[in-house]
PDB file of N, CA and C in Angstrom:
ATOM      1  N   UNK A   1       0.824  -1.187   0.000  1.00  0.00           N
ATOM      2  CA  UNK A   1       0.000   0.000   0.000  1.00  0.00           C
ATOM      3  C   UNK A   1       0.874   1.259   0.000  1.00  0.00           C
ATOM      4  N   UNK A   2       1.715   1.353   0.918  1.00  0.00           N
ATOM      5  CA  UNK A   2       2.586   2.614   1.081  1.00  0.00           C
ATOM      6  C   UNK A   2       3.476   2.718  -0.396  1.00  0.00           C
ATOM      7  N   UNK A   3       3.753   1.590  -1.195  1.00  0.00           N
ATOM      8  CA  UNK A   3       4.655   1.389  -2.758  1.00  0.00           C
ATOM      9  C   UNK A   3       3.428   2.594  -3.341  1.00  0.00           C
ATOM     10  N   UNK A   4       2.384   2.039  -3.066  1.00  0.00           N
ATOM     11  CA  UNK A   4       1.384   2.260  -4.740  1.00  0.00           C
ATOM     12  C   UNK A   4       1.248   4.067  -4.195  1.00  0.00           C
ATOM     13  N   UNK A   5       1.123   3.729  -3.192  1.00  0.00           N
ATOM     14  CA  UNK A   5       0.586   5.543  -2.801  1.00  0.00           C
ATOM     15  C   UNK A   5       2.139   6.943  -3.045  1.00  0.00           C
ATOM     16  N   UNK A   6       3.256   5.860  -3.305  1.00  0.00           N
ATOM     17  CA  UNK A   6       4.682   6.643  -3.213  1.00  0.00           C
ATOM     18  C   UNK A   6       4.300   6.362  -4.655  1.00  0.00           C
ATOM     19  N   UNK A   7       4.455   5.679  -5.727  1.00  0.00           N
ATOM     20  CA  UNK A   7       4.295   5.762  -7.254  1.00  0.00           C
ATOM     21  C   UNK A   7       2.980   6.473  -7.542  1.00  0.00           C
ATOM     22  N   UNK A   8       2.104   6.125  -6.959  1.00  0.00           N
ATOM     23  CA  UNK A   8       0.787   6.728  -7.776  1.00  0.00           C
ATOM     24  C   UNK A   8       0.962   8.300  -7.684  1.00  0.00           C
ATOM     25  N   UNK A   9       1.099   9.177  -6.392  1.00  0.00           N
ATOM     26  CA  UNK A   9       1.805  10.673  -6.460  1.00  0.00           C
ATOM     27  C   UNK A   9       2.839  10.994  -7.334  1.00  0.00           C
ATOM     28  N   UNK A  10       4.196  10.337  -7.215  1.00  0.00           N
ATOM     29  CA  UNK A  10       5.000  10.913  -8.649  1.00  0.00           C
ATOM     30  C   UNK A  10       4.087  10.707 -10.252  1.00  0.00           C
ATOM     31  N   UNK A  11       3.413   9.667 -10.323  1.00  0.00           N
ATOM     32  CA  UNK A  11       2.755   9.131 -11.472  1.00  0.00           C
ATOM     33  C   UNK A  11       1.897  10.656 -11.785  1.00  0.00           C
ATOM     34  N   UNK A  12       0.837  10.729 -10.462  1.00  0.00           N
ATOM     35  CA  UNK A  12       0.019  11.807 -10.998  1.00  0.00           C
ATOM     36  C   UNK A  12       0.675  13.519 -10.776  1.00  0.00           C
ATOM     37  N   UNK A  13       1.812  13.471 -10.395  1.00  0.00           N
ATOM     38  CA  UNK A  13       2.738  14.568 -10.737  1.00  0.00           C
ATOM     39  C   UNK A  13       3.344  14.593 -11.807  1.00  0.00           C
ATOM     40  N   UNK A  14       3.968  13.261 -12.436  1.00  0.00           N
ATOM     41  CA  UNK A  14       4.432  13.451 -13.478  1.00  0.00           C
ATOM     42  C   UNK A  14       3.045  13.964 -14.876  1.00  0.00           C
ATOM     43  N   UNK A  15       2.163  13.129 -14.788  1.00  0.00           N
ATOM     44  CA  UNK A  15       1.148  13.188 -15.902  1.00  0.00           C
ATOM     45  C   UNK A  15       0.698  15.215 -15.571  1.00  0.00           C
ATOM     46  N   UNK A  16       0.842  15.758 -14.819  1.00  0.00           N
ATOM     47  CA  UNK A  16      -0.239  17.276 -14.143  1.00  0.00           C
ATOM     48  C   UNK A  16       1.369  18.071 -14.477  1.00  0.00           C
ATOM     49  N   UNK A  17       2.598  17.991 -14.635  1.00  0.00           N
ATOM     50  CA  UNK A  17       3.227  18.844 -15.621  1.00  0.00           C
ATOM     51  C   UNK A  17       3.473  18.309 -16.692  1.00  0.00           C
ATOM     52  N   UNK A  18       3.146  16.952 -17.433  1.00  0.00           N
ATOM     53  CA  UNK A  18       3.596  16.740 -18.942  1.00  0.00           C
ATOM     54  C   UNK A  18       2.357  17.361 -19.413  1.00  0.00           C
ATOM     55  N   UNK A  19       0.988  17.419 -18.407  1.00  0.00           N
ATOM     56  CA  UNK A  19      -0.108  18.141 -19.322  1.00  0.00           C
ATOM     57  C   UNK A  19       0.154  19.197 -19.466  1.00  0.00           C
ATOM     58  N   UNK A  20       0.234  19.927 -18.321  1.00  0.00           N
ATOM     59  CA  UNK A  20       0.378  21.627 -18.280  1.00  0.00           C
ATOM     60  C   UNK A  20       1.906  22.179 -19.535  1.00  0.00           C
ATOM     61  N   UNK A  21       2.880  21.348 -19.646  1.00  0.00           N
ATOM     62  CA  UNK A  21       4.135  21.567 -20.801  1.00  0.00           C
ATOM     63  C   UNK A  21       2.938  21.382 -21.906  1.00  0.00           C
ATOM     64  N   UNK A  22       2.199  20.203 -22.391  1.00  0.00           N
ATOM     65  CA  UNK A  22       1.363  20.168 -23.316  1.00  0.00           C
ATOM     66  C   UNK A  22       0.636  21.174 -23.892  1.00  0.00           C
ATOM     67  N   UNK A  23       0.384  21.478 -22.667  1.00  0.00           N
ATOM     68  CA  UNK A  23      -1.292  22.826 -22.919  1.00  0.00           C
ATOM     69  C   UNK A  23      -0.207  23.919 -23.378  1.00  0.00           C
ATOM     70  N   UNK A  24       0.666  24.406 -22.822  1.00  0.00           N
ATOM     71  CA  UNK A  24       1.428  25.461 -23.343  1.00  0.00           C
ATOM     72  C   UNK A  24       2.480  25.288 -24.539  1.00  0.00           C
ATOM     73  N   UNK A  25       2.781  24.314 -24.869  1.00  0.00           N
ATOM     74  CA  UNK A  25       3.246  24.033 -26.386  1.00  0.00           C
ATOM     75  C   UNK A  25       1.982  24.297 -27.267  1.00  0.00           C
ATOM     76  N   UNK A  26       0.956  23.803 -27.119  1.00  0.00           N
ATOM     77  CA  UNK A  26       0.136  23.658 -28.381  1.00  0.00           C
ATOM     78  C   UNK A  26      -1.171  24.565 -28.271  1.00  0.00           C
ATOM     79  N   UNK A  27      -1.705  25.371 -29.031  1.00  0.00           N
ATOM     80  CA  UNK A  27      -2.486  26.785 -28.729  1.00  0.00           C
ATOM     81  C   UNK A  27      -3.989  25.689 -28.112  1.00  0.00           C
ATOM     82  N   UNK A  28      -4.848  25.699 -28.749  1.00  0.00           N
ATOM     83  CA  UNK A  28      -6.047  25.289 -27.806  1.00  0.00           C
ATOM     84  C   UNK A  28      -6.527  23.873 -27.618  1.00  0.00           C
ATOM     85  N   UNK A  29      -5.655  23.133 -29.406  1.00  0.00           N
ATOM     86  CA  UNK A  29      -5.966  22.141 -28.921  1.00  0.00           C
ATOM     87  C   UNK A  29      -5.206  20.930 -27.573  1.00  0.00           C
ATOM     88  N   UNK A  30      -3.747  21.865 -27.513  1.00  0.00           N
ATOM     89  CA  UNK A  30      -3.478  21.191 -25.984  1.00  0.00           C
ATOM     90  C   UNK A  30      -3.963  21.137 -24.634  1.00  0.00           C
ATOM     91  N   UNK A  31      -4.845  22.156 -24.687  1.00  0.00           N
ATOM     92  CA  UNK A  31      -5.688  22.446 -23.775  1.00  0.00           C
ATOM     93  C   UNK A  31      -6.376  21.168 -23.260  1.00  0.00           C
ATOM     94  N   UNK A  32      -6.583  21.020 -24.793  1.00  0.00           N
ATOM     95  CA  UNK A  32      -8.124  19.653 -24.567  1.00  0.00           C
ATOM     96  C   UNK A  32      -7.233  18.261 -24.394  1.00  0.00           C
ATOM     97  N   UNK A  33      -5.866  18.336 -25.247  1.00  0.00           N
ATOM     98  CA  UNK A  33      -5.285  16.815 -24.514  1.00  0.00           C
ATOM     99  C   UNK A  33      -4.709  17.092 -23.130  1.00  0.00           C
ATOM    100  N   UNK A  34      -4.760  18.270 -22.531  1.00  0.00           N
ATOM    101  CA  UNK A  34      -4.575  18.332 -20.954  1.00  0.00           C
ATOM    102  C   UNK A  34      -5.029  17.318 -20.026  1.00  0.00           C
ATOM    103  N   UNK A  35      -6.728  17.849 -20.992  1.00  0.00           N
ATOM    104  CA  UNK A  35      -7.602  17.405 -19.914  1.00  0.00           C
ATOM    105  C   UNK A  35      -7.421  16.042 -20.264  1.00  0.00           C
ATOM    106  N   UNK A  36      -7.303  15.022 -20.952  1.00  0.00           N
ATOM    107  CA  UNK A  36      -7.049  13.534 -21.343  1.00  0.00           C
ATOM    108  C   UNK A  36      -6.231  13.665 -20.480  1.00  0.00           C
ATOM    109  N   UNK A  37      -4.642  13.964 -20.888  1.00  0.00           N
ATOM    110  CA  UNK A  37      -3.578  13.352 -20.379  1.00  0.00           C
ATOM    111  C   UNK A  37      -3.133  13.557 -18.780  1.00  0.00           C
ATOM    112  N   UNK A  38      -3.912  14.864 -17.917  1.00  0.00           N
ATOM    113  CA  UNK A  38      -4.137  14.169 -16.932  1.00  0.00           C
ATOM    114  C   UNK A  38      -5.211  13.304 -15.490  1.00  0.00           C
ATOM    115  N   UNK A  39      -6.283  13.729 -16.795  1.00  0.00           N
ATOM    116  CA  UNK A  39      -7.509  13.210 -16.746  1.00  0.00           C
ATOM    117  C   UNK A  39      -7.475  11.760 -16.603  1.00  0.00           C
ATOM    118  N   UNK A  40      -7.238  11.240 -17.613  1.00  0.00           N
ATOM    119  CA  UNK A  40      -7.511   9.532 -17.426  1.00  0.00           C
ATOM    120  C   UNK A  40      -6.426   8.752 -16.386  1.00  0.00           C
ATOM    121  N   UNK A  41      -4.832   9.232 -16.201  1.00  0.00           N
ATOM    122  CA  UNK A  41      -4.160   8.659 -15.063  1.00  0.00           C
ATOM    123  C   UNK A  41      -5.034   9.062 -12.959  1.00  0.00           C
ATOM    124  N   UNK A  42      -5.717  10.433 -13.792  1.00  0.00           N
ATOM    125  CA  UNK A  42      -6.421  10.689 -12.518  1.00  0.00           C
ATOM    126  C   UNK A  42      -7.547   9.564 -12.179  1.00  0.00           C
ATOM    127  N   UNK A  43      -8.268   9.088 -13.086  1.00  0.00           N
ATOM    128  CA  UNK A  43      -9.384   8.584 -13.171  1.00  0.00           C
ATOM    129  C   UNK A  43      -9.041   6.751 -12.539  1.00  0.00           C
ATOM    130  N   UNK A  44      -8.106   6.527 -13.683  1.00  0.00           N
ATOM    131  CA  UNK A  44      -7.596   5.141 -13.050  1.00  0.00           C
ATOM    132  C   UNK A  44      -7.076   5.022 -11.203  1.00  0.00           C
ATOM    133  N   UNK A  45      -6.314   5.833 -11.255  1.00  0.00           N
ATOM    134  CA  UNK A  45      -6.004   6.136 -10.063  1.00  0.00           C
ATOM    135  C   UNK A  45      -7.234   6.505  -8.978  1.00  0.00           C
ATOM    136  N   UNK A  46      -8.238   6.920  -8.699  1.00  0.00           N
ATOM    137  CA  UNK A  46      -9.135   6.964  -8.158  1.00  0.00           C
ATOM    138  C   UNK A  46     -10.002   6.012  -8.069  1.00  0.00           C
ATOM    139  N   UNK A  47     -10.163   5.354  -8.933  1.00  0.00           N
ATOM    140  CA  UNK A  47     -11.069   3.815  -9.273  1.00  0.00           C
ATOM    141  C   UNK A  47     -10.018   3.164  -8.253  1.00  0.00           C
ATOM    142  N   UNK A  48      -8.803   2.917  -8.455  1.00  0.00           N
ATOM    143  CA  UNK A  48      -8.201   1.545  -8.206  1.00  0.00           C
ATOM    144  C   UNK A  48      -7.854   2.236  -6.793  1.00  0.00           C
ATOM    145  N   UNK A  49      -8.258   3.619  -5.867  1.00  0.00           N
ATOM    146  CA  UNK A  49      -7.845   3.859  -4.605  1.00  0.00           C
ATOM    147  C   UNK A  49      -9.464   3.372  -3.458  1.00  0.00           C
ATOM    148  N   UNK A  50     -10.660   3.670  -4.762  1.00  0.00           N
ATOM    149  CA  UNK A  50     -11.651   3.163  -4.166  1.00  0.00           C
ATOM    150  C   UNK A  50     -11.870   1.596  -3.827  1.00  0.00           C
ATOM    151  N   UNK A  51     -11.248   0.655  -4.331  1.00  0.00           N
ATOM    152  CA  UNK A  51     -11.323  -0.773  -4.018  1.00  0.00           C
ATOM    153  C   UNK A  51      -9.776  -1.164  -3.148  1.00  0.00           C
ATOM    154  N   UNK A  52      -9.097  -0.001  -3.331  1.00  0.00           N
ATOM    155  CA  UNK A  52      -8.259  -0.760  -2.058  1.00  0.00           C
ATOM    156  C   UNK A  52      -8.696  -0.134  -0.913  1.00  0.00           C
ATOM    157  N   UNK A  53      -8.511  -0.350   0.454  1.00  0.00           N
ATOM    158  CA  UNK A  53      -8.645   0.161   1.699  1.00  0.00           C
ATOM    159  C   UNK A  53      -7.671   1.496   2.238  1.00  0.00           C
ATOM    160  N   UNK A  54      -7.772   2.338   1.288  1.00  0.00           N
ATOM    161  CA  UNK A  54      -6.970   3.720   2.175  1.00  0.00           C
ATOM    162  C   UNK A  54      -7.969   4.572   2.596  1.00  0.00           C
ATOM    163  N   UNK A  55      -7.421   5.600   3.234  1.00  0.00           N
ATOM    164  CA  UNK A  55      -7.947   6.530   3.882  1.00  0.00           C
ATOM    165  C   UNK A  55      -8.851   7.377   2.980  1.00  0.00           C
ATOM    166  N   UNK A  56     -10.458   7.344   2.747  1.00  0.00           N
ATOM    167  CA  UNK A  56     -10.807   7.887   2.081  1.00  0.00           C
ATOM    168  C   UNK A  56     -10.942   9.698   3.160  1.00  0.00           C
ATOM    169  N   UNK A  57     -10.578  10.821   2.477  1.00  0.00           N
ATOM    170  CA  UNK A  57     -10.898  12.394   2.955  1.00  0.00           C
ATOM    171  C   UNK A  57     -11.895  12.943   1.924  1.00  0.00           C
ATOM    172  N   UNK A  58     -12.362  14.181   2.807  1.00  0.00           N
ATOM    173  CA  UNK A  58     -13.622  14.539   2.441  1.00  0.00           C
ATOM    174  C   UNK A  58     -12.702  15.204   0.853  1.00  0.00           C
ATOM    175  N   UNK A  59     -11.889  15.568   1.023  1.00  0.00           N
ATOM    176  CA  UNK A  59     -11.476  15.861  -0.424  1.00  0.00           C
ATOM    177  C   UNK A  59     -11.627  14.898  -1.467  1.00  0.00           C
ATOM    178  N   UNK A  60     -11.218  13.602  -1.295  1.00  0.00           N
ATOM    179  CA  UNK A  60     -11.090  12.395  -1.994  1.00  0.00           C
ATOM    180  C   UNK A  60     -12.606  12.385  -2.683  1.00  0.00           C
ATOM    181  N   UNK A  61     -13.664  12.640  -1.471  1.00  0.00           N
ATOM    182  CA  UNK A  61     -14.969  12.376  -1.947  1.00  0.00           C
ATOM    183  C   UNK A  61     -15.802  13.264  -2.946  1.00  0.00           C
ATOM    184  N   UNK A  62     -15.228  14.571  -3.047  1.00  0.00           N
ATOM    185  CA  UNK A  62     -15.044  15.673  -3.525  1.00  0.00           C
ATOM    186  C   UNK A  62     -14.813  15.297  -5.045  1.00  0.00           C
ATOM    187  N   UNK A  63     -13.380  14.937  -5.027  1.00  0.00           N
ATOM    188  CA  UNK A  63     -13.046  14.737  -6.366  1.00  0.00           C
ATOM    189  C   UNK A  63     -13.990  13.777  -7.233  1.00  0.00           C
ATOM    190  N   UNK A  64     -14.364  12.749  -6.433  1.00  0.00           N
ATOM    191  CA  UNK A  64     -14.862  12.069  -6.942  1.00  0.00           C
ATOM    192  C   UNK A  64     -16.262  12.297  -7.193  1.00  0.00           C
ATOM    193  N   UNK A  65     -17.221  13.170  -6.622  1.00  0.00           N
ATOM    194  CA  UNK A  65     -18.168  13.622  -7.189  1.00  0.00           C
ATOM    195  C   UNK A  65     -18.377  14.338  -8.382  1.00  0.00           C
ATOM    196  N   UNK A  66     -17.364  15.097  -8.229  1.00  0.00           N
ATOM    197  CA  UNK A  66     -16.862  16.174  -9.122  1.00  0.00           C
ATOM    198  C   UNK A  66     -16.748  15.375 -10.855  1.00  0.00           C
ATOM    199  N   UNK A  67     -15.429  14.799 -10.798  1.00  0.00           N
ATOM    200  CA  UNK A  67     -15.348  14.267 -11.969  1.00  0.00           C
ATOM    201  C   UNK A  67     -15.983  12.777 -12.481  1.00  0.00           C
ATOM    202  N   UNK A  68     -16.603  11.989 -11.879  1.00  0.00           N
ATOM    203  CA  UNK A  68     -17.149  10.766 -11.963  1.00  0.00           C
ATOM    204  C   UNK A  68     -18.087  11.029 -13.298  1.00  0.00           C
ATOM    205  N   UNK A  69     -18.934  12.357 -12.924  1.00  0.00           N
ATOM    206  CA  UNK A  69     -20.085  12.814 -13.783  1.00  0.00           C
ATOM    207  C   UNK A  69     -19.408  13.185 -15.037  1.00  0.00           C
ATOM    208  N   UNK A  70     -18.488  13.575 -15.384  1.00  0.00           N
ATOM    209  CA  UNK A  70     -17.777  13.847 -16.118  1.00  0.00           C
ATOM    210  C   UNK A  70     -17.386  13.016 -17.558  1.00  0.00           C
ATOM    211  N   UNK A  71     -16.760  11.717 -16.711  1.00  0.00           N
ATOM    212  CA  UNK A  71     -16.289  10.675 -17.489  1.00  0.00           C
ATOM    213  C   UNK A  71     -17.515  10.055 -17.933  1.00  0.00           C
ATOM    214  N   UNK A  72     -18.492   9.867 -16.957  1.00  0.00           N
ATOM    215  CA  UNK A  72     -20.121   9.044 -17.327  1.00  0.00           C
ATOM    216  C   UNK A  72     -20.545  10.321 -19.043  1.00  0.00           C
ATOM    217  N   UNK A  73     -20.647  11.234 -18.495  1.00  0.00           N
ATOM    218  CA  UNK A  73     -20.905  12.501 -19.390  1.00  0.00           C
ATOM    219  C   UNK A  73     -20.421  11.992 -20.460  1.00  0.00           C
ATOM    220  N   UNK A  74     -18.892  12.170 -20.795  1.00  0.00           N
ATOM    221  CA  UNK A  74     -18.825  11.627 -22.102  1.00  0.00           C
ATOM    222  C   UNK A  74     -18.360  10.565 -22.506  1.00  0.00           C
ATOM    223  N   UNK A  75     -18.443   9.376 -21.709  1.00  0.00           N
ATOM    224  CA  UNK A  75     -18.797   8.091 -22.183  1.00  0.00           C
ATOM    225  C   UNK A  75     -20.451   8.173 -23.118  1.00  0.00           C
ATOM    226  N   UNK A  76     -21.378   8.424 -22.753  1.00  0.00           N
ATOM    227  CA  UNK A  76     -22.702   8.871 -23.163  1.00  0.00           C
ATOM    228  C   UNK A  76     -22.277   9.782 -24.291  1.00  0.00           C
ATOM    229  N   UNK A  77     -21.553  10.658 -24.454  1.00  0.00           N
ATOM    230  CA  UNK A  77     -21.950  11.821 -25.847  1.00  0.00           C
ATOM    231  C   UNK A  77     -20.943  10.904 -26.782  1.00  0.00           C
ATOM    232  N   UNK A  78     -19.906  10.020 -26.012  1.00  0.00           N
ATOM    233  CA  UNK A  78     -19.248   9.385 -27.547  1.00  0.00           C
ATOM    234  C   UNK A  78     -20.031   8.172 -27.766  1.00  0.00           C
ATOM    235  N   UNK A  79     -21.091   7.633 -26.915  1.00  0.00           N
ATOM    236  CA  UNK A  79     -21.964   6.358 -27.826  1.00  0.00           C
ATOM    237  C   UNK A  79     -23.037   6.968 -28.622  1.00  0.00           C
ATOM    238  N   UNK A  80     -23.366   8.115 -28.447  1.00  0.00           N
ATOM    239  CA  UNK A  80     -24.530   8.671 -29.722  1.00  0.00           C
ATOM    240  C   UNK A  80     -25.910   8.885 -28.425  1.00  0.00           C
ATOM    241  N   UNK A  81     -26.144   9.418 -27.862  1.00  0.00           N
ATOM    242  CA  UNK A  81     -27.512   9.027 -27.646  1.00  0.00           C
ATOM    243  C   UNK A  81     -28.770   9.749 -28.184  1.00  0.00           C
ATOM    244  N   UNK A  82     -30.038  10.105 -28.269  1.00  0.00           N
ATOM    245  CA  UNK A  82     -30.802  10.327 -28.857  1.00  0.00           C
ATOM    246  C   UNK A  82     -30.213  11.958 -28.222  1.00  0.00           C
ATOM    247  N   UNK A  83     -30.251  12.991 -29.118  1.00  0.00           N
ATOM    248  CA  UNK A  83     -29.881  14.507 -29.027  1.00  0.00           C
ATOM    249  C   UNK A  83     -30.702  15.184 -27.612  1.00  0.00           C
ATOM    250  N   UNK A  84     -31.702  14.894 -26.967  1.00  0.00           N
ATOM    251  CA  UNK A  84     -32.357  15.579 -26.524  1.00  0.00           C
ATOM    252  C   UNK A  84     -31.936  14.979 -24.500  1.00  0.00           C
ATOM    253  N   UNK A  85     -31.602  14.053 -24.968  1.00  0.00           N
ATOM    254  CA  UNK A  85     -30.752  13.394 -23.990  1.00  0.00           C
ATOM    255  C   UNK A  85     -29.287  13.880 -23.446  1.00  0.00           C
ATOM    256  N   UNK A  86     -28.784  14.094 -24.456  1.00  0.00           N
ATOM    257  CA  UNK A  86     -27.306  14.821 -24.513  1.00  0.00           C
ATOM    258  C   UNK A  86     -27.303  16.177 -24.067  1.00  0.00           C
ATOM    259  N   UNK A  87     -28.575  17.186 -23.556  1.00  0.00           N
ATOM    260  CA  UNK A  87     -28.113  17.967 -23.337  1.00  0.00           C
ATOM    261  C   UNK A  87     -27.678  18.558 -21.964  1.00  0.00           C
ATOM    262  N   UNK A  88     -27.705  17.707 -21.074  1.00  0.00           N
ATOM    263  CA  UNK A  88     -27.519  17.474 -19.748  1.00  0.00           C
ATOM    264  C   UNK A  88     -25.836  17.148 -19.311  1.00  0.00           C
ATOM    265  N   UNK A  89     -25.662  16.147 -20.648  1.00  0.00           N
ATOM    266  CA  UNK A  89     -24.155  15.492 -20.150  1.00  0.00           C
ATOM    267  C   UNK A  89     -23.513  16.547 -20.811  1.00  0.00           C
ATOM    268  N   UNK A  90     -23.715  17.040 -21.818  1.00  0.00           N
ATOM    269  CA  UNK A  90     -22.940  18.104 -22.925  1.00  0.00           C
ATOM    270  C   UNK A  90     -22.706  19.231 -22.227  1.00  0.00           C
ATOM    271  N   UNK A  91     -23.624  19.666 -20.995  1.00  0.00           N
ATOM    272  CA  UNK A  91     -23.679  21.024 -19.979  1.00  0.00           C
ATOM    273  C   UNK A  91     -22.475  20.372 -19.098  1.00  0.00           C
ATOM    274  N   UNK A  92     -22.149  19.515 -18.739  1.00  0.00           N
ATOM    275  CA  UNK A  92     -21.303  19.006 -17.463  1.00  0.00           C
ATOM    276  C   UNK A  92     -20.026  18.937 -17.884  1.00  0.00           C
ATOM    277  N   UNK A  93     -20.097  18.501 -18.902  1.00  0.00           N
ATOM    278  CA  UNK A  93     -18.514  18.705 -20.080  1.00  0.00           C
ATOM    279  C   UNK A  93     -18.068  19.824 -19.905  1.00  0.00           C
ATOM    280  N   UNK A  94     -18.757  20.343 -20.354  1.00  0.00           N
ATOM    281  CA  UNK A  94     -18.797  21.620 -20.635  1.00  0.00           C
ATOM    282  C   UNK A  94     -18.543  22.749 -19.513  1.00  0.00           C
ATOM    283  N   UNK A  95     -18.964  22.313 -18.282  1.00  0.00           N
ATOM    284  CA  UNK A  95     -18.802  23.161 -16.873  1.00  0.00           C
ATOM    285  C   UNK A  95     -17.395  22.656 -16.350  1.00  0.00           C
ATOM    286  N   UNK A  96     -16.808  21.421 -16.727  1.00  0.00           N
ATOM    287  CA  UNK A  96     -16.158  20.323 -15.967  1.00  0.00           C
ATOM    288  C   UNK A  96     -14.915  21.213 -16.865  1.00  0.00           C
ATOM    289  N   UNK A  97     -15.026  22.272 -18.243  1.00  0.00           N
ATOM    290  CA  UNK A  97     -13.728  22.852 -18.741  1.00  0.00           C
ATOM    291  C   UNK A  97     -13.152  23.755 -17.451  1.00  0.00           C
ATOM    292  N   UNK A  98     -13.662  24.377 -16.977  1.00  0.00           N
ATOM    293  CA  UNK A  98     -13.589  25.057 -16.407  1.00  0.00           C
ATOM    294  C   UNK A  98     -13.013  24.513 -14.715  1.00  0.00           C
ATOM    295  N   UNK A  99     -13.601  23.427 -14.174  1.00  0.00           N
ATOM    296  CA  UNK A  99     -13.127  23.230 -12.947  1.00  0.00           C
ATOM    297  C   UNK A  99     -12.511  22.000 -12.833  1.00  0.00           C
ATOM    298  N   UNK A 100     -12.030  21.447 -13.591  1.00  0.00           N
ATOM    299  CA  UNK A 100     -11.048  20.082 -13.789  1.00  0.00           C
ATOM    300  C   UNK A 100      -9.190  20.450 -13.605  1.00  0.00           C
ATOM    301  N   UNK A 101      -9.230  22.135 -13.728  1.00  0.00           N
ATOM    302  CA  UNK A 101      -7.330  21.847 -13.992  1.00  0.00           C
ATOM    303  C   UNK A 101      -7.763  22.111 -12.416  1.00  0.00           C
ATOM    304  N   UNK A 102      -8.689  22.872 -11.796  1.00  0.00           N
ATOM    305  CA  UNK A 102      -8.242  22.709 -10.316  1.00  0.00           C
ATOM    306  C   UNK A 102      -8.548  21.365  -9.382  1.00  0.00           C
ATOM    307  N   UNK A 103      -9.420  20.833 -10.369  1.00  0.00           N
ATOM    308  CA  UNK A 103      -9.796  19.558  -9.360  1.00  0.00           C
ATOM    309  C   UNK A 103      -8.485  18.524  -9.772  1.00  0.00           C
ATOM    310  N   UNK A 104      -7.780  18.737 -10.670  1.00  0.00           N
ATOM    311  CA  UNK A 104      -6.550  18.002 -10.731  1.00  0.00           C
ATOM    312  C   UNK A 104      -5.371  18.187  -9.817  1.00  0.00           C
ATOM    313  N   UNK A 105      -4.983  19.626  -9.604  1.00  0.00           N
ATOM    314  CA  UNK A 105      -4.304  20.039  -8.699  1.00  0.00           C
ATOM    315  C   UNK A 105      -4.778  19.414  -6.944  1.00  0.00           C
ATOM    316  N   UNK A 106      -5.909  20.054  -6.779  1.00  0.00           N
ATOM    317  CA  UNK A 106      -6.714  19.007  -5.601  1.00  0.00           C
ATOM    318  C   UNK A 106      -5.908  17.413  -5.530  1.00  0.00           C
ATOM    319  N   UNK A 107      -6.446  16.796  -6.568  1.00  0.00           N
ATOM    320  CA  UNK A 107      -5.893  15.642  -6.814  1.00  0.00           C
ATOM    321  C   UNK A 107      -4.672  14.909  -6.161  1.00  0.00           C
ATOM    322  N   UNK A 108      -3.564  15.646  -6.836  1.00  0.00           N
ATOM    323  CA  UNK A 108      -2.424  15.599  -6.494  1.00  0.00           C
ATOM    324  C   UNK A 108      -2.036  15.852  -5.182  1.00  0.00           C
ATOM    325  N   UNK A 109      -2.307  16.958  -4.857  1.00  0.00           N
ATOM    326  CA  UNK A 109      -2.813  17.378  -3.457  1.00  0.00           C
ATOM    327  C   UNK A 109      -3.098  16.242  -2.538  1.00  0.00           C
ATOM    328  N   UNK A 110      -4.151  16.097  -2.478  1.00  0.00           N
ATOM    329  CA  UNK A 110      -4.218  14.424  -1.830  1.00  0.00           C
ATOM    330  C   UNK A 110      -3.403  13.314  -2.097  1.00  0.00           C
ATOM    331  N   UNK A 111      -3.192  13.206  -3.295  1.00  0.00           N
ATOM    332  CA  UNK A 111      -2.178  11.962  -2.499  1.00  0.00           C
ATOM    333  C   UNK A 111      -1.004  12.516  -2.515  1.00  0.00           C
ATOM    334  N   UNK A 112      -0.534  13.187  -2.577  1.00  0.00           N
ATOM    335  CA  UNK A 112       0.513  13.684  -1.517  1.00  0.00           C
ATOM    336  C   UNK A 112       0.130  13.336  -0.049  1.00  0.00           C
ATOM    337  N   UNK A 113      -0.743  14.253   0.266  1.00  0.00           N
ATOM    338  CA  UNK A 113      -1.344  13.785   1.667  1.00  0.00           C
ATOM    339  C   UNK A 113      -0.909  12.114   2.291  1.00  0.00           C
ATOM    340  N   UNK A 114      -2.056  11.869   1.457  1.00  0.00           N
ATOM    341  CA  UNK A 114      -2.095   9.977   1.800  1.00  0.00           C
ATOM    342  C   UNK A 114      -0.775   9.648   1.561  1.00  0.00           C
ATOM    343  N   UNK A 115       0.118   9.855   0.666  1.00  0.00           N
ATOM    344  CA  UNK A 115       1.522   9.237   0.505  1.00  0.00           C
ATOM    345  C   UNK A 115       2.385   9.819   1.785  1.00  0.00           C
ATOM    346  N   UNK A 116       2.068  11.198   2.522  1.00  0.00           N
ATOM    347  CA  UNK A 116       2.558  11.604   3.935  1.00  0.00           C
ATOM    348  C   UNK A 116       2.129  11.090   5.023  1.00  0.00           C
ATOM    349  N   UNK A 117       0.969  10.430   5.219  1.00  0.00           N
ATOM    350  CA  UNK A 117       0.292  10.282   6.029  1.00  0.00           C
ATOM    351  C   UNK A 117       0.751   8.263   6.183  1.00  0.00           C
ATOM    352  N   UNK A 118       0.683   7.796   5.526  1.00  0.00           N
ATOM    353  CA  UNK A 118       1.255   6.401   5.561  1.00  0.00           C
ATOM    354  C   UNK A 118       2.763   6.089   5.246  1.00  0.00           C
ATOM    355  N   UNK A 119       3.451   7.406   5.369  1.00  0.00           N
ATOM    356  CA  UNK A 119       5.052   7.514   5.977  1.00  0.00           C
ATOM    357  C   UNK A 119       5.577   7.008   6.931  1.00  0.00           C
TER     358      UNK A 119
END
């Protein structure tokens, strides 16, 4: 447990400046592989912290409200669904531009924490 929580922090430090070098090499569309590239190591990483037994914090729970809707969101707008349906997940995308580079920082943030805290 203490291995995965010392790799998974450099992991999601390393992925939260190769995005941010990304976003600023490339005009807008790096922006949007930001949000991928440190989006999905965030995502795995949160899945696989919820089935092991660590310390869940009210931040942790946070994040995970936050972006869960997110990924559901556009899992749904990339299978097609009927248009009138989509306009709910397409609003959350869409809000989630805006508060994802800080809920990433958050992110990191925590497990730092948890990687200090099981020191």
């Amino acid at each position: 447990m203490k291995n995965f929580t010392k790799y998974d922090f450099y992991i999601q430090l390393s992925f939260l400046i190769i995005g941010f070098l990304v976003a600023m090499i490339e005009d807008w569309g790096g922006w949007i592989l930001f949000y991928f590239v440190v989006g999905i190591p965030q995502l795995i990483s949160f899945l696989v912290k919820i089935f092991l037994k660590v310390k869940i914090s009210p931040l942790f729970l946070i994040y995970g409200m936050a972006i869960l809707p997110v990924w559901i969101s556009l899992l749904m707008l990339t299978v097609g669904i009927d248009a009138r349906i989509t306009e709910i997940p397409g609003f959350i995308v869409i809000m989630a531009l805006f508060y994802s580079p800080f809920m990433a920082l958050l992110y990191v943030q925590e497990s730092h924490n948890l990687y200090l805290s099981l020191k």
